[in-house]
PDB file of N, CA and C in Angstrom:
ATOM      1  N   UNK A   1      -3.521 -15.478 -17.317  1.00  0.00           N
ATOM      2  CA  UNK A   1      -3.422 -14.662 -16.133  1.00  0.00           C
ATOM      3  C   UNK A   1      -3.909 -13.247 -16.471  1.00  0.00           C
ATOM      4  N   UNK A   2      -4.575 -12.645 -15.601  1.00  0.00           N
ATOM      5  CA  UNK A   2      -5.103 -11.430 -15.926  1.00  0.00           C
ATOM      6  C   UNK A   2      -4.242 -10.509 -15.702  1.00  0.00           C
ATOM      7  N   UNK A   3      -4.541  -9.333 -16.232  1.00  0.00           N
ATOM      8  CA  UNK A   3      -3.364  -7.944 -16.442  1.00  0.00           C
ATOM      9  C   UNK A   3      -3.360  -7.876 -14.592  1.00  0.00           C
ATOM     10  N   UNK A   4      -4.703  -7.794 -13.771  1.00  0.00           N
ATOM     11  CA  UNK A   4      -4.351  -7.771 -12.529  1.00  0.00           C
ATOM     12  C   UNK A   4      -3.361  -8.971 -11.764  1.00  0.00           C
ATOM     13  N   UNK A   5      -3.606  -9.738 -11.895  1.00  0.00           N
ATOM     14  CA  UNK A   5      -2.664 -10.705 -11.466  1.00  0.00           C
ATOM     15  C   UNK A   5      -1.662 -10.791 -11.508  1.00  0.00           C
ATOM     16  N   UNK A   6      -1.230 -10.387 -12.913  1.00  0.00           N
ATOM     17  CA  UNK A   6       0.224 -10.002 -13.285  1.00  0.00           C
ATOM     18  C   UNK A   6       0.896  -8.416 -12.244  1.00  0.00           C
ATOM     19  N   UNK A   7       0.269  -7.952 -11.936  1.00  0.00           N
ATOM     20  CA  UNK A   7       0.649  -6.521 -10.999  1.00  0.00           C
ATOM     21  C   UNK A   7       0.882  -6.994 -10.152  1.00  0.00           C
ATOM     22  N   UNK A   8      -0.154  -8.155  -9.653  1.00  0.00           N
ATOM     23  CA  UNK A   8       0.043  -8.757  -7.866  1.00  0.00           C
ATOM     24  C   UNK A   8       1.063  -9.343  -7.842  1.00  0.00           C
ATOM     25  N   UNK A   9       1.617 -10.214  -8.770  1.00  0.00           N
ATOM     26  CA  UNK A   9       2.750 -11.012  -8.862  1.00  0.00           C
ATOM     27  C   UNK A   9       3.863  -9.920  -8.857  1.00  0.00           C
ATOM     28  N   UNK A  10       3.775  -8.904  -9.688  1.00  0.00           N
ATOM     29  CA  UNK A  10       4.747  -8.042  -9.783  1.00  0.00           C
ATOM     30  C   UNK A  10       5.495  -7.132  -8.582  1.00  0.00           C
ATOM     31  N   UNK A  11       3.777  -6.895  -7.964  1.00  0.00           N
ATOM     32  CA  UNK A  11       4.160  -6.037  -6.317  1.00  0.00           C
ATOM     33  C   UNK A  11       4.375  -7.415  -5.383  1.00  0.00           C
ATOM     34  N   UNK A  12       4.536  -8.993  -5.683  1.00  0.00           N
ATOM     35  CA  UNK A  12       4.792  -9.354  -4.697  1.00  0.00           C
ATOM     36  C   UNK A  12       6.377 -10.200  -4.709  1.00  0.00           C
ATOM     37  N   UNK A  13       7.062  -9.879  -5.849  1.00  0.00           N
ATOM     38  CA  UNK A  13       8.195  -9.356  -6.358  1.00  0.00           C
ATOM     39  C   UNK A  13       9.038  -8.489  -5.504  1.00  0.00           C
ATOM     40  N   UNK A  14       8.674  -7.756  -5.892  1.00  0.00           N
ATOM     41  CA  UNK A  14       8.597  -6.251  -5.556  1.00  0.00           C
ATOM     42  C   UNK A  14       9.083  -6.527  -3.856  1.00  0.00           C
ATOM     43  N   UNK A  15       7.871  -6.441  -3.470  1.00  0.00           N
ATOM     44  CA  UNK A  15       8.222  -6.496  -1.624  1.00  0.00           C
ATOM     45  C   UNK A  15       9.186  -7.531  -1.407  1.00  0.00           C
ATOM     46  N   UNK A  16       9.258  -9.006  -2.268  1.00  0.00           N
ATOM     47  CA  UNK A  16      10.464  -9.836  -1.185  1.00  0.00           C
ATOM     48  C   UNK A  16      11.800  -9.477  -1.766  1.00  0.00           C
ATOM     49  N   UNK A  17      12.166  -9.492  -3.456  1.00  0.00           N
ATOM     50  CA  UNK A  17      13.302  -8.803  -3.816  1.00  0.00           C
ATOM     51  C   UNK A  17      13.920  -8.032  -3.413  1.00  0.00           C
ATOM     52  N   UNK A  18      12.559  -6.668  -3.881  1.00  0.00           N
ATOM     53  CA  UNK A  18      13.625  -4.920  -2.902  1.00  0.00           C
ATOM     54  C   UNK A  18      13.613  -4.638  -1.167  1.00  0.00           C
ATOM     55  N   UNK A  19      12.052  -5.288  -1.334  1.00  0.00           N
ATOM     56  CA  UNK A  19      12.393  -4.611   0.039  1.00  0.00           C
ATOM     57  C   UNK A  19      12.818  -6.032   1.213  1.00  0.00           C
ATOM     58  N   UNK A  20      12.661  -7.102   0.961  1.00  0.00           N
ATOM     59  CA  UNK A  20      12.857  -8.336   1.952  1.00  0.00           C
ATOM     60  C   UNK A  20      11.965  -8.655   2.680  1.00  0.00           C
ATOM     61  N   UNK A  21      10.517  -8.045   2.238  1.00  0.00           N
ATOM     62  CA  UNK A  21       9.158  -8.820   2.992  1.00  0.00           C
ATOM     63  C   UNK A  21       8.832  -9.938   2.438  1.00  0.00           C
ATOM     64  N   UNK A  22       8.120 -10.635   3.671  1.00  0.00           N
ATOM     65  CA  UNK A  22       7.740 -11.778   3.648  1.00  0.00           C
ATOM     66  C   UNK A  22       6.145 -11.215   3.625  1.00  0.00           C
ATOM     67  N   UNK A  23       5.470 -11.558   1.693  1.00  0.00           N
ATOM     68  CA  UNK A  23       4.219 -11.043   1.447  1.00  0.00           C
ATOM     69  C   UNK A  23       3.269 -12.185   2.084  1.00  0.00           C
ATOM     70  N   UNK A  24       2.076 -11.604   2.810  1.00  0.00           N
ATOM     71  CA  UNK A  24       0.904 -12.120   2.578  1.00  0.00           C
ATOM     72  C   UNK A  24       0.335 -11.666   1.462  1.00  0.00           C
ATOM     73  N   UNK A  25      -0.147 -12.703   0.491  1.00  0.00           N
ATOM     74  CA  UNK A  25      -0.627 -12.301  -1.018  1.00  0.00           C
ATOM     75  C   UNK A  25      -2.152 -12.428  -1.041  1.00  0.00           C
ATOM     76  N   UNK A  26      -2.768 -12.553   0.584  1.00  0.00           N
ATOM     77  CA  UNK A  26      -4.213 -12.824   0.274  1.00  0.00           C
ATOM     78  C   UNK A  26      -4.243 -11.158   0.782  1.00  0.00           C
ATOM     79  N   UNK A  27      -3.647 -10.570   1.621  1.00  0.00           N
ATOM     80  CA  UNK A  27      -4.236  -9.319   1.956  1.00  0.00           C
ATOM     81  C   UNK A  27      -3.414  -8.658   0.769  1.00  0.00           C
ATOM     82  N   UNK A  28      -2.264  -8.449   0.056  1.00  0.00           N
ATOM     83  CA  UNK A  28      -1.403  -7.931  -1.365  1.00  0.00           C
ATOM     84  C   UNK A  28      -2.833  -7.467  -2.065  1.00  0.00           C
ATOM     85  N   UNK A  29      -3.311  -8.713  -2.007  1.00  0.00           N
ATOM     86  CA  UNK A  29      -4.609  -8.883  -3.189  1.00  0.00           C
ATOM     87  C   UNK A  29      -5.555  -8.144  -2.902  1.00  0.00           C
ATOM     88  N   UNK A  30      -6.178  -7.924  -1.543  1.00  0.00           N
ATOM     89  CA  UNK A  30      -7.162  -7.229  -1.335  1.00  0.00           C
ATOM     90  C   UNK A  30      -6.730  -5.678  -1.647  1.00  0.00           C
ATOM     91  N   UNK A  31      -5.568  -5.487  -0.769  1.00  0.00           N
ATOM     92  CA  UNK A  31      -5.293  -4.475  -0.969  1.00  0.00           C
ATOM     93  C   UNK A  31      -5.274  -3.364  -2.413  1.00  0.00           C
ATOM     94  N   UNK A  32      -4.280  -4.284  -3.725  1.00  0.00           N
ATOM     95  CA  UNK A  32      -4.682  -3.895  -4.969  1.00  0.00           C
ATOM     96  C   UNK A  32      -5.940  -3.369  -5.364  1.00  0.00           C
ATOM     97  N   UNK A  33      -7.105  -4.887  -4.872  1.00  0.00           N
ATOM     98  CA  UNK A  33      -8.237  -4.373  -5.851  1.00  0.00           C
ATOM     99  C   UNK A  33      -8.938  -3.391  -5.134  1.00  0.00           C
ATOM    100  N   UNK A  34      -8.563  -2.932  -3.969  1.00  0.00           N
ATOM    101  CA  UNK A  34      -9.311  -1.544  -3.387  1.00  0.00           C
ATOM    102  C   UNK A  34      -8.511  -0.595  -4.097  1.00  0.00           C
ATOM    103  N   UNK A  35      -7.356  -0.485  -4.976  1.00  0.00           N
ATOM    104  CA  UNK A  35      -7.402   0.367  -5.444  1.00  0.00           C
ATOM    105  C   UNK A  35      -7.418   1.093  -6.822  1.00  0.00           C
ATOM    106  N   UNK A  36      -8.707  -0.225  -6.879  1.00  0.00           N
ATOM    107  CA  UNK A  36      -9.244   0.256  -8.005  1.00  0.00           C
ATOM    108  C   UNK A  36      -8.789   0.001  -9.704  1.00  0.00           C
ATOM    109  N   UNK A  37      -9.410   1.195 -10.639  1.00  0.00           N
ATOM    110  CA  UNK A  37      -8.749   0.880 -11.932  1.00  0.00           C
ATOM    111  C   UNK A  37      -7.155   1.850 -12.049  1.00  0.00           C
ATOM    112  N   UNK A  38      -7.448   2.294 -10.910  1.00  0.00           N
ATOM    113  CA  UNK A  38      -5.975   3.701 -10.509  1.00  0.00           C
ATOM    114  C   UNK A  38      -4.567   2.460 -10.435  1.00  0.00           C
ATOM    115  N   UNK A  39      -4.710   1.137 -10.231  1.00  0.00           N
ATOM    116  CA  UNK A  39      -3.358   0.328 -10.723  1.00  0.00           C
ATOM    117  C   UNK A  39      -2.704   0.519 -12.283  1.00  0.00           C
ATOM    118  N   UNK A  40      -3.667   0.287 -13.109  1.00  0.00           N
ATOM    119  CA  UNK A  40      -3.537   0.416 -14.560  1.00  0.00           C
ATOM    120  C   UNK A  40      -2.847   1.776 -15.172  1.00  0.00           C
ATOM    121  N   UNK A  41      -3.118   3.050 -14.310  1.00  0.00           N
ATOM    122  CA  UNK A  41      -2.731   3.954 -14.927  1.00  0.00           C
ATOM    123  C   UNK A  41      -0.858   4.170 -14.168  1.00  0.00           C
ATOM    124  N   UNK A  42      -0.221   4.752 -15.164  1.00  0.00           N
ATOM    125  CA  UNK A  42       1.350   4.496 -14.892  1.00  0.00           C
ATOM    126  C   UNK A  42       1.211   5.912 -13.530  1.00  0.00           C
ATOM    127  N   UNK A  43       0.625   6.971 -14.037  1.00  0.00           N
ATOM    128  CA  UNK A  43       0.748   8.133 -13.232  1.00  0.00           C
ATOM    129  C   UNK A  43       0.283   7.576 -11.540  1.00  0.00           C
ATOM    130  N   UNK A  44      -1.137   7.218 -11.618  1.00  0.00           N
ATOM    131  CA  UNK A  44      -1.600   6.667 -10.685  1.00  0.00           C
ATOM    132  C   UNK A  44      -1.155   5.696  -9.646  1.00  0.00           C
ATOM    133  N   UNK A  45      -0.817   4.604  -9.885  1.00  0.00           N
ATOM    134  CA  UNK A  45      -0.085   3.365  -9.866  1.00  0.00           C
ATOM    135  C   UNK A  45       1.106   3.594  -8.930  1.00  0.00           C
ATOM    136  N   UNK A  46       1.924   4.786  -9.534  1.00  0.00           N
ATOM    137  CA  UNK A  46       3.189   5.017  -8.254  1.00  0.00           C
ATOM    138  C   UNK A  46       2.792   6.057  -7.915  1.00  0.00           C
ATOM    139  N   UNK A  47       3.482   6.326  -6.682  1.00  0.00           N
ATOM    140  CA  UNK A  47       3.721   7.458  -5.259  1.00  0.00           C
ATOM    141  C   UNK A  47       5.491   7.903  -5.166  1.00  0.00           C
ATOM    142  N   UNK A  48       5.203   9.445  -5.686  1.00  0.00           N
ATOM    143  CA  UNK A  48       6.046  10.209  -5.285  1.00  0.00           C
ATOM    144  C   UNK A  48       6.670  10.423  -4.132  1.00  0.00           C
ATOM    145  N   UNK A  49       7.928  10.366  -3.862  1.00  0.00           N
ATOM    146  CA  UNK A  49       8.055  10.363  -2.552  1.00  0.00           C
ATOM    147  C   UNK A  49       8.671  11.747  -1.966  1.00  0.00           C
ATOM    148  N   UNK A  50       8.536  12.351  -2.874  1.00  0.00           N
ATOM    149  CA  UNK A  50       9.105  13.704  -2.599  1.00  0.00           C
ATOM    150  C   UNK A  50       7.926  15.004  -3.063  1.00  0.00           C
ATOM    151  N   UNK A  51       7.137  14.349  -3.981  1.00  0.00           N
ATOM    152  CA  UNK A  51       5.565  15.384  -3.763  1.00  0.00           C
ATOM    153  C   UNK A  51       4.588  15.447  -2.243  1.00  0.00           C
ATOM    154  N   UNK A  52       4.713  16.610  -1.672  1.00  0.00           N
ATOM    155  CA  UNK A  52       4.099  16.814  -0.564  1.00  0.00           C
ATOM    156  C   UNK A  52       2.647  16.525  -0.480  1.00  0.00           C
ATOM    157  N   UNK A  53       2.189  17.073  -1.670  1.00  0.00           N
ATOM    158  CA  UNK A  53       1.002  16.750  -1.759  1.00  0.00           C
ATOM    159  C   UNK A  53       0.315  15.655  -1.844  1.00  0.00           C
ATOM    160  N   UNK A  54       0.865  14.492  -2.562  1.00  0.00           N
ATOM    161  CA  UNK A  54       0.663  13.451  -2.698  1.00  0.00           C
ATOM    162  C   UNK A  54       0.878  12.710  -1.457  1.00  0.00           C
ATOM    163  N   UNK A  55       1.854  12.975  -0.417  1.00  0.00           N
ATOM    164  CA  UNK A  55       1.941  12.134   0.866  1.00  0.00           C
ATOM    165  C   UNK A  55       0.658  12.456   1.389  1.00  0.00           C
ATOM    166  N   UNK A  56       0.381  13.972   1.329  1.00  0.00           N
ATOM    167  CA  UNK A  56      -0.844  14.139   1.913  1.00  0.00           C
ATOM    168  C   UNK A  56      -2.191  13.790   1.695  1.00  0.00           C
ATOM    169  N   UNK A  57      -2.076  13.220   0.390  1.00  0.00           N
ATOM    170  CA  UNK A  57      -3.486  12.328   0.184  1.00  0.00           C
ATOM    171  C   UNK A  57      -3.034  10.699   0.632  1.00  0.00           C
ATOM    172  N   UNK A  58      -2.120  10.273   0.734  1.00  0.00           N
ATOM    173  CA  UNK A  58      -1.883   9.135   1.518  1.00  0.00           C
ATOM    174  C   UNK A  58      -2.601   8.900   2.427  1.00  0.00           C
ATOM    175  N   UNK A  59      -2.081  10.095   3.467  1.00  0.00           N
ATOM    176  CA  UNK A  59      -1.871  10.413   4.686  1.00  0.00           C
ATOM    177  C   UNK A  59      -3.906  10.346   4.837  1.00  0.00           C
ATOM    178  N   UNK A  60      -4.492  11.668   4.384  1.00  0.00           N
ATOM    179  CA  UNK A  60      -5.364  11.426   4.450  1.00  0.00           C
ATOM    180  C   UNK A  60      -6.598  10.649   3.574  1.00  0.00           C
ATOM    181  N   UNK A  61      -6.269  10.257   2.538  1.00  0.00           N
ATOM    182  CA  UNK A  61      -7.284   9.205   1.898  1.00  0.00           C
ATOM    183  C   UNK A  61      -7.260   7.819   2.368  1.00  0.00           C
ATOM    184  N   UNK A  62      -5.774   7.588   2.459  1.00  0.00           N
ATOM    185  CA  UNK A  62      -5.692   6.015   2.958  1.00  0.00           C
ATOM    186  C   UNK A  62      -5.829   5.710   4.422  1.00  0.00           C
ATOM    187  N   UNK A  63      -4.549   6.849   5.216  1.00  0.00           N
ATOM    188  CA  UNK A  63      -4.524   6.001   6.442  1.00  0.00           C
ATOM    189  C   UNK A  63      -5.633   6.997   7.531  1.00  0.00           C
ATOM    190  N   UNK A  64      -6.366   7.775   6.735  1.00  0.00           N
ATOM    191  CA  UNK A  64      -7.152   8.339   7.826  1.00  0.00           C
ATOM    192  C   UNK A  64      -8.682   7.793   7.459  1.00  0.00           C
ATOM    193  N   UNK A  65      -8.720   8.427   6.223  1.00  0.00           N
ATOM    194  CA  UNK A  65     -10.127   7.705   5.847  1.00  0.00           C
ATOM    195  C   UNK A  65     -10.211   6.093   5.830  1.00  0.00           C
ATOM    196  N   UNK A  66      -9.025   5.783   4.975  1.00  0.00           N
ATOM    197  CA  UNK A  66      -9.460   3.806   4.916  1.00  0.00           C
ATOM    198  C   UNK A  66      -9.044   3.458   5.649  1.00  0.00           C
ATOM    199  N   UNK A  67      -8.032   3.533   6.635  1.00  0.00           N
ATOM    200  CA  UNK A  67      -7.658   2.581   7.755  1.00  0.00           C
ATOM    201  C   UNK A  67      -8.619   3.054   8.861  1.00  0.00           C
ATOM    202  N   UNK A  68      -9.357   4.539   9.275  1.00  0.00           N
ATOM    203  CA  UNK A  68      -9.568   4.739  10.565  1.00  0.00           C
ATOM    204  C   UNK A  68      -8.794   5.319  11.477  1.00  0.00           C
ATOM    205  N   UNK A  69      -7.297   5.722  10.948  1.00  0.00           N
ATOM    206  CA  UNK A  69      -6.668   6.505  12.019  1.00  0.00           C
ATOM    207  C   UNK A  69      -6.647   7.738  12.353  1.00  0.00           C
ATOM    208  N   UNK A  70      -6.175   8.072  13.450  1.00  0.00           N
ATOM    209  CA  UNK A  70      -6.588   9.563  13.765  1.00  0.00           C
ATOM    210  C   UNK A  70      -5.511  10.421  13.232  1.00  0.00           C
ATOM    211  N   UNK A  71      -5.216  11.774  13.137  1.00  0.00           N
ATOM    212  CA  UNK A  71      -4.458  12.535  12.817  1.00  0.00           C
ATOM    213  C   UNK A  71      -3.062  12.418  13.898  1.00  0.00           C
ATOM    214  N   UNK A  72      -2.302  12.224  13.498  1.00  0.00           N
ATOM    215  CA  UNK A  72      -1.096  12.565  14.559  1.00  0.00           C
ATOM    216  C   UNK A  72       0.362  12.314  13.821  1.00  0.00           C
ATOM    217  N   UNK A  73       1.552  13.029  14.420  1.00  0.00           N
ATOM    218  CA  UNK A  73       2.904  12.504  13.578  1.00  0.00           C
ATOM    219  C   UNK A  73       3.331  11.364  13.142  1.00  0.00           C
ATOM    220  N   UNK A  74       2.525  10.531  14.201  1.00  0.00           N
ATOM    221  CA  UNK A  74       3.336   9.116  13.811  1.00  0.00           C
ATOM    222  C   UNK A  74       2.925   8.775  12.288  1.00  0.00           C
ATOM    223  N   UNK A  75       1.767   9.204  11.888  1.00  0.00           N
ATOM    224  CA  UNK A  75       0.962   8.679  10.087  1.00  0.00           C
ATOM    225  C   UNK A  75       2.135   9.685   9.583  1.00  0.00           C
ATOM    226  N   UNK A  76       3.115  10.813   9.222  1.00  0.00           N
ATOM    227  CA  UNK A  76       3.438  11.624   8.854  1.00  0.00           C
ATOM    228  C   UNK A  76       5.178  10.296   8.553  1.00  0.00           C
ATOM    229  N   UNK A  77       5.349  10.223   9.864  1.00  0.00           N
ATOM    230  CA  UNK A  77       6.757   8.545  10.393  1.00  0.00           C
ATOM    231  C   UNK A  77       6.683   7.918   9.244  1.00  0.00           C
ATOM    232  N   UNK A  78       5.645   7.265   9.922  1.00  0.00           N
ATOM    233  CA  UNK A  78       5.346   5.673   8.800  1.00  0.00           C
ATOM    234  C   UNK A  78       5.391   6.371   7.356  1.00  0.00           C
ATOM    235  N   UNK A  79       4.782   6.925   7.058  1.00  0.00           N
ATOM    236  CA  UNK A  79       4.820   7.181   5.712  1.00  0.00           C
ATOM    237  C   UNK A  79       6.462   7.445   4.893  1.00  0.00           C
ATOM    238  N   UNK A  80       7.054   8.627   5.585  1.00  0.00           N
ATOM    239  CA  UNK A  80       8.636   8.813   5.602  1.00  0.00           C
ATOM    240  C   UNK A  80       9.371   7.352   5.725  1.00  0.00           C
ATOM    241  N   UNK A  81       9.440   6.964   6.817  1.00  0.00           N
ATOM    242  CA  UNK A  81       9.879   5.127   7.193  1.00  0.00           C
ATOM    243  C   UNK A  81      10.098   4.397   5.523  1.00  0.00           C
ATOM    244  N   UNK A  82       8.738   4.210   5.367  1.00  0.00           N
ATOM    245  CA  UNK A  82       8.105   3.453   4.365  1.00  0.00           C
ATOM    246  C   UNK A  82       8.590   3.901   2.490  1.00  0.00           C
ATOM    247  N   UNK A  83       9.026   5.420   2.867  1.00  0.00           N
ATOM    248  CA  UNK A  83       9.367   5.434   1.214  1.00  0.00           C
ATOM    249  C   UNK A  83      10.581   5.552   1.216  1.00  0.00           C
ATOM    250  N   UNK A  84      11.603   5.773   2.687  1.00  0.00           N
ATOM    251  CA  UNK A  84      12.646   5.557   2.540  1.00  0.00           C
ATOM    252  C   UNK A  84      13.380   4.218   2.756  1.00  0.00           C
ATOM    253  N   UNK A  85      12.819   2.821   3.064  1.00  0.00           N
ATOM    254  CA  UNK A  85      12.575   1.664   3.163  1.00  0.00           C
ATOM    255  C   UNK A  85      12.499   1.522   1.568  1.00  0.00           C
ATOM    256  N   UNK A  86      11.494   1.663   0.844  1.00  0.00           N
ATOM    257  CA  UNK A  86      11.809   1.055  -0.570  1.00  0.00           C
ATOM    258  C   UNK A  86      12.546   2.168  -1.517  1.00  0.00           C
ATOM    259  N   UNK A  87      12.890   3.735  -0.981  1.00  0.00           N
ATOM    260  CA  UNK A  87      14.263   3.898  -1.717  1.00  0.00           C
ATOM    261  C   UNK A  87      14.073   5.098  -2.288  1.00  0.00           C
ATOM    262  N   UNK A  88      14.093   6.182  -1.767  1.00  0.00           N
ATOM    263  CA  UNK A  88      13.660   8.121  -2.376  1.00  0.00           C
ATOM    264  C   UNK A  88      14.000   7.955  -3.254  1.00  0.00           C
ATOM    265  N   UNK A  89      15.319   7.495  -3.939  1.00  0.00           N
ATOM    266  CA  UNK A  89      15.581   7.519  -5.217  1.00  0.00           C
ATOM    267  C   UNK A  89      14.948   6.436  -6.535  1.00  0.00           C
ATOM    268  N   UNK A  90      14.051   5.242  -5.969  1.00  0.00           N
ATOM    269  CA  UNK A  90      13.593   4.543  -6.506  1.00  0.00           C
ATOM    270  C   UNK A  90      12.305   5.371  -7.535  1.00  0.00           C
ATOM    271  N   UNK A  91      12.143   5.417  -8.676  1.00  0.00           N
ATOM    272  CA  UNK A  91      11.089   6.086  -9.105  1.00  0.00           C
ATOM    273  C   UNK A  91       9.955   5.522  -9.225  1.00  0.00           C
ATOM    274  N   UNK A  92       9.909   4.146  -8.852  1.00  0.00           N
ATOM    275  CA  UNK A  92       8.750   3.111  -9.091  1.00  0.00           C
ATOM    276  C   UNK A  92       8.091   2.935  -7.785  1.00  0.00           C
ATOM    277  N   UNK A  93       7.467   3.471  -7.146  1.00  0.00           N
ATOM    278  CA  UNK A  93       6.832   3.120  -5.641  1.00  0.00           C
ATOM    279  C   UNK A  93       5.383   2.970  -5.838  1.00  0.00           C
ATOM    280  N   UNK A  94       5.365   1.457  -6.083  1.00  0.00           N
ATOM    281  CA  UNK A  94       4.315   1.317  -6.554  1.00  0.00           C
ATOM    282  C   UNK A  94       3.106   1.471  -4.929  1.00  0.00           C
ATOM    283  N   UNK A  95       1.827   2.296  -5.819  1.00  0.00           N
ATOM    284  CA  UNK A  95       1.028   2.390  -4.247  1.00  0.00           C
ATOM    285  C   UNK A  95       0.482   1.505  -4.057  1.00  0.00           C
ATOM    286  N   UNK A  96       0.264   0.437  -4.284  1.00  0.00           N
ATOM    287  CA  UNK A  96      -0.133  -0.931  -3.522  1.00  0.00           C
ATOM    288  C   UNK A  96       1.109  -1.337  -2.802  1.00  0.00           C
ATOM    289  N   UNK A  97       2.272  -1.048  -3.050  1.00  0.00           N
ATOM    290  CA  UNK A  97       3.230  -1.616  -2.020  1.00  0.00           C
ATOM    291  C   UNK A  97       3.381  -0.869  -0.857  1.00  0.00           C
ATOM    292  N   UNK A  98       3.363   0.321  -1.372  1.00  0.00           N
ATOM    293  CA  UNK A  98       3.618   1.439   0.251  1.00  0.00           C
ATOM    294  C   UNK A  98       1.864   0.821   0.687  1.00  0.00           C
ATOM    295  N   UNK A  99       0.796   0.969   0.046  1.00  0.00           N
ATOM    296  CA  UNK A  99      -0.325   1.138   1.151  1.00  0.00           C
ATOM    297  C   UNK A  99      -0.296  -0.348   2.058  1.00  0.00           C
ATOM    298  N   UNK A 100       0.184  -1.687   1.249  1.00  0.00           N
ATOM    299  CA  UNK A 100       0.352  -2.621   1.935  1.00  0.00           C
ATOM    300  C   UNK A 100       0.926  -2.301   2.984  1.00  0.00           C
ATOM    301  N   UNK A 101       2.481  -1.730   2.905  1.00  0.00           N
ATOM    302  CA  UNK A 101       3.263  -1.632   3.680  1.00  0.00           C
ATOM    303  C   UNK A 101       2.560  -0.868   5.054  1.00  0.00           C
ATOM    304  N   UNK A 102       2.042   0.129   5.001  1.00  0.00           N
ATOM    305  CA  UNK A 102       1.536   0.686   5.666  1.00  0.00           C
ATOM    306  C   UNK A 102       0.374  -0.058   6.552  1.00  0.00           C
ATOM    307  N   UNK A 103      -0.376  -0.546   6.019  1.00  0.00           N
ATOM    308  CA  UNK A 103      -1.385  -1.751   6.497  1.00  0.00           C
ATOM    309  C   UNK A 103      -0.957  -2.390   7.552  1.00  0.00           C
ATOM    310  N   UNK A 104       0.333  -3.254   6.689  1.00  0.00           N
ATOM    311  CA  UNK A 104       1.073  -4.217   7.882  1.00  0.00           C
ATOM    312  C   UNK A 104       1.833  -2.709   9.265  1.00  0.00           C
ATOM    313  N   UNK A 105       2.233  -1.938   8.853  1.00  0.00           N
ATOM    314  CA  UNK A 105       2.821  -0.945   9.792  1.00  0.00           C
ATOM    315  C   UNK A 105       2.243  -0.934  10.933  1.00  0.00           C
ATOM    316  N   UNK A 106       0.661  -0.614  11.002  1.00  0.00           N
ATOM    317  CA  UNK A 106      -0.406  -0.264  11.263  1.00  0.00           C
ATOM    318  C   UNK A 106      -1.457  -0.956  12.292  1.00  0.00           C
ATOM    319  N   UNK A 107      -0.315  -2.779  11.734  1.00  0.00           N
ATOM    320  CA  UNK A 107      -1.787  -3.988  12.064  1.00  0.00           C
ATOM    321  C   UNK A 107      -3.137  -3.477  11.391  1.00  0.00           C
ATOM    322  N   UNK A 108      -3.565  -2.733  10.666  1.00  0.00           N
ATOM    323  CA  UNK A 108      -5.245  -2.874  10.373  1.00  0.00           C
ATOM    324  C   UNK A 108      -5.556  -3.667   8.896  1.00  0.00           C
ATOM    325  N   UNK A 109      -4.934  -4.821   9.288  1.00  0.00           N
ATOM    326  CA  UNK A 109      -4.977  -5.736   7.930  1.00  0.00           C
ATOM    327  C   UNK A 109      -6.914  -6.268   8.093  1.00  0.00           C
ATOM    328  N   UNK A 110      -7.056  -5.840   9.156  1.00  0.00           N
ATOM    329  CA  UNK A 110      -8.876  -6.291   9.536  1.00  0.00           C
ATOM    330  C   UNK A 110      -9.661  -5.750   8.582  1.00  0.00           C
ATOM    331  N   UNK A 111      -9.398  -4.232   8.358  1.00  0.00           N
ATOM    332  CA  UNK A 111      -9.688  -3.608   7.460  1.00  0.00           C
ATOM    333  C   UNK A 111     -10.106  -4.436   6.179  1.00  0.00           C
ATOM    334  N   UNK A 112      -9.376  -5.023   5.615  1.00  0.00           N
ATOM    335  CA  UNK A 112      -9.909  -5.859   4.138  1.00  0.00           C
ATOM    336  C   UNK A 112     -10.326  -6.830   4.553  1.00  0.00           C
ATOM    337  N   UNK A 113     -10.684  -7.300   5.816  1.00  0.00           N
ATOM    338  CA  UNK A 113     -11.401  -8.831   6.120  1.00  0.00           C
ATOM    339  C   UNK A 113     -12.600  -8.900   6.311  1.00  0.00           C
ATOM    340  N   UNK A 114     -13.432  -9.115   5.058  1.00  0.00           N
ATOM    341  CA  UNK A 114     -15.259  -9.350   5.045  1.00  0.00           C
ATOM    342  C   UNK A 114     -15.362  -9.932   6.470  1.00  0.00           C
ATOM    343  N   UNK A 115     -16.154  -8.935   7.073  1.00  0.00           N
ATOM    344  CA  UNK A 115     -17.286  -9.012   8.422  1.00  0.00           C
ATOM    345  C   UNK A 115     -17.968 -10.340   7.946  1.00  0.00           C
ATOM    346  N   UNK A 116     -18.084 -11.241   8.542  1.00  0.00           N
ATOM    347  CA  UNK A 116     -19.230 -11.933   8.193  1.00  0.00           C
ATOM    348  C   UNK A 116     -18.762 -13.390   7.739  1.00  0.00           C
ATOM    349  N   UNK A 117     -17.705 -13.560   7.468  1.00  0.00           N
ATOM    350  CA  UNK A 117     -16.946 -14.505   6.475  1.00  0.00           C
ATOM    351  C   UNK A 117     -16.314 -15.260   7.281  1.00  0.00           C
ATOM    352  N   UNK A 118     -15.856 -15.216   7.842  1.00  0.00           N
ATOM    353  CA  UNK A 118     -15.190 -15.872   9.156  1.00  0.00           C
ATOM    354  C   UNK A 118     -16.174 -17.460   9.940  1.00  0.00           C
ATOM    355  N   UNK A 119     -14.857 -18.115  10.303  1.00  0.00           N
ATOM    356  CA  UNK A 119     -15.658 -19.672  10.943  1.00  0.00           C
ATOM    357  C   UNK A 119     -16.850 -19.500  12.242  1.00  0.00           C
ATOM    358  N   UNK A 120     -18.215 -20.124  11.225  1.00  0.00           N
ATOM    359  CA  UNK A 120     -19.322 -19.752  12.754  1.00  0.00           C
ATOM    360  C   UNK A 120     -19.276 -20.463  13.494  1.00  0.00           C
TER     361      UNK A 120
END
């Protein structure tokens, strides 16, 4: 099993244990490998939930730039929702689980679904 695989298994752990989701592990998966070799690194890998700054690259790297959404409070919600859902005091928030989480929040699970791939 590859070091990635082992993460996916780990974040899909993760979501039904702590938090009580029921994972889809084909979008889990997509989701991970969009982000990159930034899983591997420990710093990278989790999300602060109490660095401002860091919500704010959430806010705008993920759910504005990669999902497509527009600026407004509710991305500011979900995000709050979502890290107090898996636990302010938890120090492990891993960001493939919040960005999943957020995904599903969101519905734009389309987002990781190859154009083109689908039954002709």
């Amino acid at each position: 099993m590859s070091k990635r695989d082992e993460l996916i298994k780990k974040y899909a752990v993760e979501l039904k244990e702590k938090l009580g989701e029921d994972t889809d592990l084909d979008l889990l998966t997509k989701v991970t490998i969009g982000l990159g070799p930034s899983i591997y690194n420990a710093d990278s890998a989790t999300i602060s939930g109490s660095d401002q700054s860091e919500l704010r690259t959430v806010k705008n790297n993920f759910l504005i730039k990669k999902l497509g959404l527009k600026e407004s409070p509710e991305l500011d919600t979900a995000i709050n929702n979502v890290i107090e859902k898996y636990g302010k005091s938890n120090r492990n928030k891993y960001r493939a689980v919040v960005y999943y989480l957020l995904t599903k929040h969101f519905k734009k699970e389309e987002v990781y679904i190859k154009r083109g791939t689908g039954p002709r």
